[in-house]
N, C-alpha and C. Protein backbone atom coordinates (compact mmCIF):
# COMPACT_ATOMS: atom_id res chain seq x y z
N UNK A 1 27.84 4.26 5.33
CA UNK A 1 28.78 3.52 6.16
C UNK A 1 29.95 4.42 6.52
N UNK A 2 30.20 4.27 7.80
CA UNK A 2 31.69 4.83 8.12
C UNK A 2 32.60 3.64 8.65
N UNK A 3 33.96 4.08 7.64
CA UNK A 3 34.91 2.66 7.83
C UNK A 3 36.38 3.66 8.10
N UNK A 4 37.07 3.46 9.17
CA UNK A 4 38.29 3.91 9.54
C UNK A 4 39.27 2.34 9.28
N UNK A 5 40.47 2.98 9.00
CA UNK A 5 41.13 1.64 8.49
C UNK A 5 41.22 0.30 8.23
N UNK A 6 39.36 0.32 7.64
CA UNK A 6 39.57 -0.90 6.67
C UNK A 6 38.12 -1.63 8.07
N UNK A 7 37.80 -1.06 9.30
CA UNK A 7 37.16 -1.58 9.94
C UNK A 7 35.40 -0.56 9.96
N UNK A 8 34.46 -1.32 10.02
CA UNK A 8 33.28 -0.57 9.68
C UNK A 8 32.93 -0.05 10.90
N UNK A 9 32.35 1.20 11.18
CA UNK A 9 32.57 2.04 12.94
C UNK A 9 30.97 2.32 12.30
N UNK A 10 30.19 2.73 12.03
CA UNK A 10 28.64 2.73 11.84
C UNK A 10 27.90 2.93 10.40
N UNK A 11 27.16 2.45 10.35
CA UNK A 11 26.43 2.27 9.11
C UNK A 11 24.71 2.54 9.21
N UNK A 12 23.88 2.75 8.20
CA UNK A 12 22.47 2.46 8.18
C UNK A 12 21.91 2.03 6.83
N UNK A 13 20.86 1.56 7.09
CA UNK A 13 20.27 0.75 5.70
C UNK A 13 18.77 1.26 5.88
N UNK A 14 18.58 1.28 4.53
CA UNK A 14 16.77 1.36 4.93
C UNK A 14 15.88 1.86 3.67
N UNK A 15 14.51 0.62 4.54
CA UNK A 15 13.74 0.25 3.38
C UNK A 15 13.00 1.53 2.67
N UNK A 16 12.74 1.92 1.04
CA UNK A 16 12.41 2.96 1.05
C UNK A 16 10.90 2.40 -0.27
N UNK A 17 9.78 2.89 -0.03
CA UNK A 17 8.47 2.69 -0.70
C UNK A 17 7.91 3.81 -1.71
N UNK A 18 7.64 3.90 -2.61
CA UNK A 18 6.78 4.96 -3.69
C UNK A 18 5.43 4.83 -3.22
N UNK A 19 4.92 5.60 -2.29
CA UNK A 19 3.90 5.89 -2.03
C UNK A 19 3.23 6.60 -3.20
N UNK A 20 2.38 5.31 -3.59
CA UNK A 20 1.42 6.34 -4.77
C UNK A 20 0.24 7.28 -4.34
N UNK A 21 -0.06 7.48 -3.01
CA UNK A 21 -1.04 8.58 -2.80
C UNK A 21 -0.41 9.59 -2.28
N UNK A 22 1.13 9.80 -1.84
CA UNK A 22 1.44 11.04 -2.11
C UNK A 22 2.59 11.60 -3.07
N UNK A 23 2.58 9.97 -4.31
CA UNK A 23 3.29 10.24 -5.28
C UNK A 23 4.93 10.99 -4.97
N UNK A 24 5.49 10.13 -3.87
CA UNK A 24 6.84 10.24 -3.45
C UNK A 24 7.39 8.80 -2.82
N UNK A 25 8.33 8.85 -3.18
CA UNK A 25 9.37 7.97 -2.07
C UNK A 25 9.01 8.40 -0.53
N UNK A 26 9.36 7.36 0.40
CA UNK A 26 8.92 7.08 1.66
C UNK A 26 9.60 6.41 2.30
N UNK A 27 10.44 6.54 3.19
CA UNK A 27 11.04 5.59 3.97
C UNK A 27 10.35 4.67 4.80
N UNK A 28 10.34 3.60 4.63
CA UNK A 28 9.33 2.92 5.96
C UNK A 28 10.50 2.07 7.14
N UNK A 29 11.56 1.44 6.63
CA UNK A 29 12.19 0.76 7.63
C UNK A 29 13.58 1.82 7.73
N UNK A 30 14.14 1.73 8.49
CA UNK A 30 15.37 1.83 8.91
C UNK A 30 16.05 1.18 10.07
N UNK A 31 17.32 0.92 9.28
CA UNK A 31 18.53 -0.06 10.64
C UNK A 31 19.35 1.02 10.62
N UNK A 32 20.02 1.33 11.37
CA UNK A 32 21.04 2.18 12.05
C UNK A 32 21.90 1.83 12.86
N UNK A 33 23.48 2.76 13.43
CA UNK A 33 23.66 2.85 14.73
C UNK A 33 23.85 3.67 15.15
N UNK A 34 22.97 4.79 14.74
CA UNK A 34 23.16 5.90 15.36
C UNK A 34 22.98 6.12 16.87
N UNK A 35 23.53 6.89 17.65
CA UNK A 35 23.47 6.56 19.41
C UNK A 35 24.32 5.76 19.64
N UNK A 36 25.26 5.13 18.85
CA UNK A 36 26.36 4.04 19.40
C UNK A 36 25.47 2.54 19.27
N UNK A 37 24.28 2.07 19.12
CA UNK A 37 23.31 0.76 19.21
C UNK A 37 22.99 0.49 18.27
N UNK A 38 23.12 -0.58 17.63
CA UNK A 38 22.20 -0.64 16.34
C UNK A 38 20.73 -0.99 16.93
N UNK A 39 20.01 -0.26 16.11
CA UNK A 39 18.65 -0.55 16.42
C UNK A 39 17.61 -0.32 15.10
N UNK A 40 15.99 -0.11 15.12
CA UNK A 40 15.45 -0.28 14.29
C UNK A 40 14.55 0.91 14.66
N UNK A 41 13.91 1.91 13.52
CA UNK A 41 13.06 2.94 13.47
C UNK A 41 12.02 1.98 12.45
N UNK A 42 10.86 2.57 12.31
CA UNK A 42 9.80 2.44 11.81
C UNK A 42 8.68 3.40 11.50
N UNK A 43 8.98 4.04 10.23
CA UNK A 43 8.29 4.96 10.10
C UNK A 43 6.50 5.16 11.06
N UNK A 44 6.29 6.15 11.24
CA UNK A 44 4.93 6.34 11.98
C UNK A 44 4.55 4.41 12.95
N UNK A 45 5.61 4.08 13.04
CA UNK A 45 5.18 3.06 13.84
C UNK A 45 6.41 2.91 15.29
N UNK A 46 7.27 2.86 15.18
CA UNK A 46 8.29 2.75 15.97
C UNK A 46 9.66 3.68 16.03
N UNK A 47 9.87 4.37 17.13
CA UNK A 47 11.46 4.85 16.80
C UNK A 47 12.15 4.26 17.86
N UNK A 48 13.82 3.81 17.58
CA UNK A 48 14.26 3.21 18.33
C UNK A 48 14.18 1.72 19.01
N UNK A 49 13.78 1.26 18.16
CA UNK A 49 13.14 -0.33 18.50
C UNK A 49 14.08 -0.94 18.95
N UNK A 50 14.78 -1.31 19.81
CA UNK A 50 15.67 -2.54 20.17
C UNK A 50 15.22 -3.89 19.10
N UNK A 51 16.64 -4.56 18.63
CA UNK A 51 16.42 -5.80 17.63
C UNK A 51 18.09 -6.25 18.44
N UNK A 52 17.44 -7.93 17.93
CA UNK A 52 18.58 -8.65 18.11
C UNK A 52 19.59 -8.71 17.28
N UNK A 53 20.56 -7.15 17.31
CA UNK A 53 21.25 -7.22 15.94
C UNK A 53 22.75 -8.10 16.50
N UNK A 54 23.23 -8.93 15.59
CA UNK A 54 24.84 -9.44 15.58
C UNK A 54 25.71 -8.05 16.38
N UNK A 55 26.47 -8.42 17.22
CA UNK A 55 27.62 -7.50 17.81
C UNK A 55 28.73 -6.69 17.21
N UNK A 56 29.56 -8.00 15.99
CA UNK A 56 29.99 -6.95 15.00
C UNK A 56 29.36 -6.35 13.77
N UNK A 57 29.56 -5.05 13.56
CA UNK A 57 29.40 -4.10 12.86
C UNK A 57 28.99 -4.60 11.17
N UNK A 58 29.89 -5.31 11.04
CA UNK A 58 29.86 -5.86 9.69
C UNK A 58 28.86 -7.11 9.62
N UNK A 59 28.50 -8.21 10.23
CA UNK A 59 27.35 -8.99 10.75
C UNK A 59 26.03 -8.16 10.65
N UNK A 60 25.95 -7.52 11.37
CA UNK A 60 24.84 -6.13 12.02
C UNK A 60 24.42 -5.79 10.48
N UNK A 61 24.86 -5.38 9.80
CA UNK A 61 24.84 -4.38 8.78
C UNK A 61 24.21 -5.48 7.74
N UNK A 62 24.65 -6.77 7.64
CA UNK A 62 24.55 -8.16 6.29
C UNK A 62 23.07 -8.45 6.87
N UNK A 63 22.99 -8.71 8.71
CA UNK A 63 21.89 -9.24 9.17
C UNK A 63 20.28 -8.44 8.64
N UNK A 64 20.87 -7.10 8.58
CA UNK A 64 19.77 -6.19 8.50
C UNK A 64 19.19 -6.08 7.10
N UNK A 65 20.09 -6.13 6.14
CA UNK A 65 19.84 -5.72 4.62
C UNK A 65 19.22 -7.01 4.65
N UNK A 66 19.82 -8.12 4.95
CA UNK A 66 18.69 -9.48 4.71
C UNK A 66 17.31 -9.27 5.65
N UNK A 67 17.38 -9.04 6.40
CA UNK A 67 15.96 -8.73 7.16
C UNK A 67 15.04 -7.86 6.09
N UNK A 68 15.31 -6.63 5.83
CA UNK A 68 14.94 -5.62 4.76
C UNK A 68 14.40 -6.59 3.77
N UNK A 69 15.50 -7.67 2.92
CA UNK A 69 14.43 -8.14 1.50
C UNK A 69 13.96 -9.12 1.91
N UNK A 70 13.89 -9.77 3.08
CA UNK A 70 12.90 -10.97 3.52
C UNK A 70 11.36 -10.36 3.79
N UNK A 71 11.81 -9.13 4.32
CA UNK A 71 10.79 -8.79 5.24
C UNK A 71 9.95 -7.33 4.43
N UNK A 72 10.28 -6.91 3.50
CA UNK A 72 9.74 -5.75 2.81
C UNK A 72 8.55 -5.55 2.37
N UNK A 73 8.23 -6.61 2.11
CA UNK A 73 6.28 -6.53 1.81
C UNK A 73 5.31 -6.75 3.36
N UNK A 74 5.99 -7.14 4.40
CA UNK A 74 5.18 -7.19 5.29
C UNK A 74 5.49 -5.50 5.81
N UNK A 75 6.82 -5.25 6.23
CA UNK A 75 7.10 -3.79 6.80
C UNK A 75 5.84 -2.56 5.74
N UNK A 76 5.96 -2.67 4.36
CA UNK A 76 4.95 -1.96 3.60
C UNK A 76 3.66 -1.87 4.13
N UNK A 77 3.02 -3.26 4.09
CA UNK A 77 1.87 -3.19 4.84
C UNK A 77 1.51 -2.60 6.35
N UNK A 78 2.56 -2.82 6.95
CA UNK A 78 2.16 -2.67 8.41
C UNK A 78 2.37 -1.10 8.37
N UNK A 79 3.03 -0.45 7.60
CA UNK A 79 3.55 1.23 6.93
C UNK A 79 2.03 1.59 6.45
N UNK A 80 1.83 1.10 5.60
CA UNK A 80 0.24 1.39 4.94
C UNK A 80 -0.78 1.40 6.16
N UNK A 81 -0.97 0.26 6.71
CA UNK A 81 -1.50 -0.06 7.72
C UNK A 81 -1.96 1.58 8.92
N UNK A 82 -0.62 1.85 9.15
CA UNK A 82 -0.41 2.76 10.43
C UNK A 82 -0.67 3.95 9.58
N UNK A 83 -0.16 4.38 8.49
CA UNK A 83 -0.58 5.94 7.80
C UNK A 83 -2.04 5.84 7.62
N UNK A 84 -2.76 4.47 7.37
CA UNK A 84 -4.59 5.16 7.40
C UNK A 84 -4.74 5.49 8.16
N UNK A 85 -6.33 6.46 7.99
CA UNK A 85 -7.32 7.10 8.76
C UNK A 85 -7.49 5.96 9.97
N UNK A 86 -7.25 6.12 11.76
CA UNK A 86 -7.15 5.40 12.36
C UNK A 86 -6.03 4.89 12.64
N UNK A 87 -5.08 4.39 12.15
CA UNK A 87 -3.80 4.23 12.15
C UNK A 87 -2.78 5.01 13.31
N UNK A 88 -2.16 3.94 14.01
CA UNK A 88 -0.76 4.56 14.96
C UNK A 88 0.08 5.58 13.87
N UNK A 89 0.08 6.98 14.31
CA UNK A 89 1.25 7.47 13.97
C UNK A 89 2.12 8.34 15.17
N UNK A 90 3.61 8.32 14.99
CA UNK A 90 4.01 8.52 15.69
C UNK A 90 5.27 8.81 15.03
């Protein structure tokens, strides 16, 4: 997070997985605002995703980390999903 007097100016969050077949940590989600937008990356599936994030900064940032533990076992799969043989990577 970057916070100038007491107000939050950009932040990122993001989901991270122990891939046991290459026996490392793995990022699969990320929220950001990097570029000035908050938006959403997706490992080997999406970069730059437009999402309907909240306008302020601090909203944006609460909206996303709750998205992250609502949503973490499906993002895994669809991560698993795209790294098999056949699988979108990108």
């Amino acid at each position: 997070m970057e916070v100038a007097r007491g107000k939050l100016l950009s932040w990122a969050v993001q989901l991270e997985w122990c891939d046991p077949e290459e026996e490392r940590w793995v990022w699969v989600v990320r929220y950001d605002t990097a570029g000035g937008r908050g938006h959403q990356d997706r490992n080997r599936i999406a970069a730059h995703e437009a999402v309907p994030l909240p306008g302020d900064p601090s909203r944006a940032l609460k909206w996303a980390q709750d998205d992250l533990r609502q949503q973490a076992q499906r993002y895994i799969e669809e991560y698993r999903a795209a790294k098999a043989p056949g699988g979108e990577e990108k």
